[in-house]
Protein backbone atom coordinates (compact mmCIF):
# COMPACT_ATOMS: atom_id res chain seq x y z
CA UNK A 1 8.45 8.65 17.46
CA UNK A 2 4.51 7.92 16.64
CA UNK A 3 3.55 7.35 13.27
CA UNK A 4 1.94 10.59 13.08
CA UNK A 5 5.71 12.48 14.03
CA UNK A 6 7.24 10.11 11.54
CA UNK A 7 4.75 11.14 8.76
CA UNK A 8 5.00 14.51 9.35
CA UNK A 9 8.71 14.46 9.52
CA UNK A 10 8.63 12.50 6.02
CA UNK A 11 6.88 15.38 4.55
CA UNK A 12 9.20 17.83 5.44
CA UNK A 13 12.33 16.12 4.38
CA UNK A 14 10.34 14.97 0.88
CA UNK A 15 9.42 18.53 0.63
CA UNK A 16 13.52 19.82 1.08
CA UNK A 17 15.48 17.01 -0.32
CA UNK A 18 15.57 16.13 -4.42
CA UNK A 19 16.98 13.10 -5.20
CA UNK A 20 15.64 10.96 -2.37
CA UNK A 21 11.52 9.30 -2.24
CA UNK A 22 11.10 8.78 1.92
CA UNK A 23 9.07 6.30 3.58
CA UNK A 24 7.68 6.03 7.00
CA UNK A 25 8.44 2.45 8.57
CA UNK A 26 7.64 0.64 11.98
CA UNK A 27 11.00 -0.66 13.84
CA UNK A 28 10.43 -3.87 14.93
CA UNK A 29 10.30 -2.63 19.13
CA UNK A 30 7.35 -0.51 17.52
CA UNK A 31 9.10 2.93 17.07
CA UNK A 32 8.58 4.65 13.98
CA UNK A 33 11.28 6.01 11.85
CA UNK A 34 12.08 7.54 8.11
CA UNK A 35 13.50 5.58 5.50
CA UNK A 36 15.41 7.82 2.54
CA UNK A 37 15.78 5.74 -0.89
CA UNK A 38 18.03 7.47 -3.44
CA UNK A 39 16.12 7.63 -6.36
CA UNK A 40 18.62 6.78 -9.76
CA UNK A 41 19.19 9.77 -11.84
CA UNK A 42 17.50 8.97 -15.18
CA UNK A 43 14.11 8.40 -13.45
CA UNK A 44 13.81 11.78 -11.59
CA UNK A 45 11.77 13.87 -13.29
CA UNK A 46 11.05 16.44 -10.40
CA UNK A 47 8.08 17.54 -9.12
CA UNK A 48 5.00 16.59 -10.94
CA UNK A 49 2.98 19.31 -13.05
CA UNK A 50 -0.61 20.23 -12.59
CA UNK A 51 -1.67 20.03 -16.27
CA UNK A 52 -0.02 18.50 -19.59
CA UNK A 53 -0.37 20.91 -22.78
CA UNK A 54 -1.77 19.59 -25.67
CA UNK A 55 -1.38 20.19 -28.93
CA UNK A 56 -3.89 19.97 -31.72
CA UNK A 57 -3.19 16.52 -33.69
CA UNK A 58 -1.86 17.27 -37.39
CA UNK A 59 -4.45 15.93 -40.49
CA UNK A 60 -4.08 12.50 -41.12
CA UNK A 61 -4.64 13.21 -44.75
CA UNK A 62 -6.82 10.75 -47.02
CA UNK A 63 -6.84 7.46 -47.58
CA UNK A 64 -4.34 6.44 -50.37
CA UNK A 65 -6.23 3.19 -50.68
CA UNK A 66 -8.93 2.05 -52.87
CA UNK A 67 -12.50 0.90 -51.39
CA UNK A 68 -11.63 -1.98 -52.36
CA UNK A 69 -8.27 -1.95 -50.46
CA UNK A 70 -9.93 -0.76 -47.69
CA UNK A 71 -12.56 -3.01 -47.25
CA UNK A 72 -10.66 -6.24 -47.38
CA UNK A 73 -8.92 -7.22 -44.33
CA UNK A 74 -4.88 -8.65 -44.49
CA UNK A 75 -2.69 -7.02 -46.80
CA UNK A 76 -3.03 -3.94 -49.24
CA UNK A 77 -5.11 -5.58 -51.93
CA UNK A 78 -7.30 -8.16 -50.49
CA UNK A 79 -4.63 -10.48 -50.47
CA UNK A 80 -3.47 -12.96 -47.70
C-alpha cells in the first residue's frame, strides 16, 4: 500500500469509526499501513463544532473599594 492508499484509507475509517484516532505509518520493509488507537472514554468529545456560542458577560458591578483601596497595591487597605 503507498502512502497515498494508506491516507486515504485512514480517512475513511476516521470518518466511520468513533472511538478510535487512526494514523498512517511506514512498516519497516517500506509498506504503508493504518494504525487504530482507542481513544479513552472521558476524552472523546466527538466531532468538533464549527463555531462556539457566546454569551454576553454579566456586569461586574462597582468597585466596593475606596480610591484609596484601590490605588495601593497588596492587601485591601494599603497594607502589606
Amino acid at each position: 500500500m503507498t502512502r497515498e492508499d494508506a491516507e486515504r484509507h485512514r480517512d475513511e475509517l476516521q470518518a466511520q469509526e468513533r472511538g478510535f484516532h487512526f494514523f498512517v505509518r511506514e512498516r519497516p520493509d517500506g509498506a504503508w499501513e493504518v494504525a487504530r488507537v482507542p481513544i479513552p472514554e472521558q476524552l472523546d468529545h466527538g466531532p468538533l463544532k464549527e463555531t462556539i456560542e457566546a454569551a454576553p458577560r454579566p456586569d461586574t458591578g462597582d468597585d466596593p473599594r475606596t480610591g484609596n483601596e484601590r490605588r495601593m497595591p497588596g492587601l485591601p487597605g494599603g497594607i502589606g
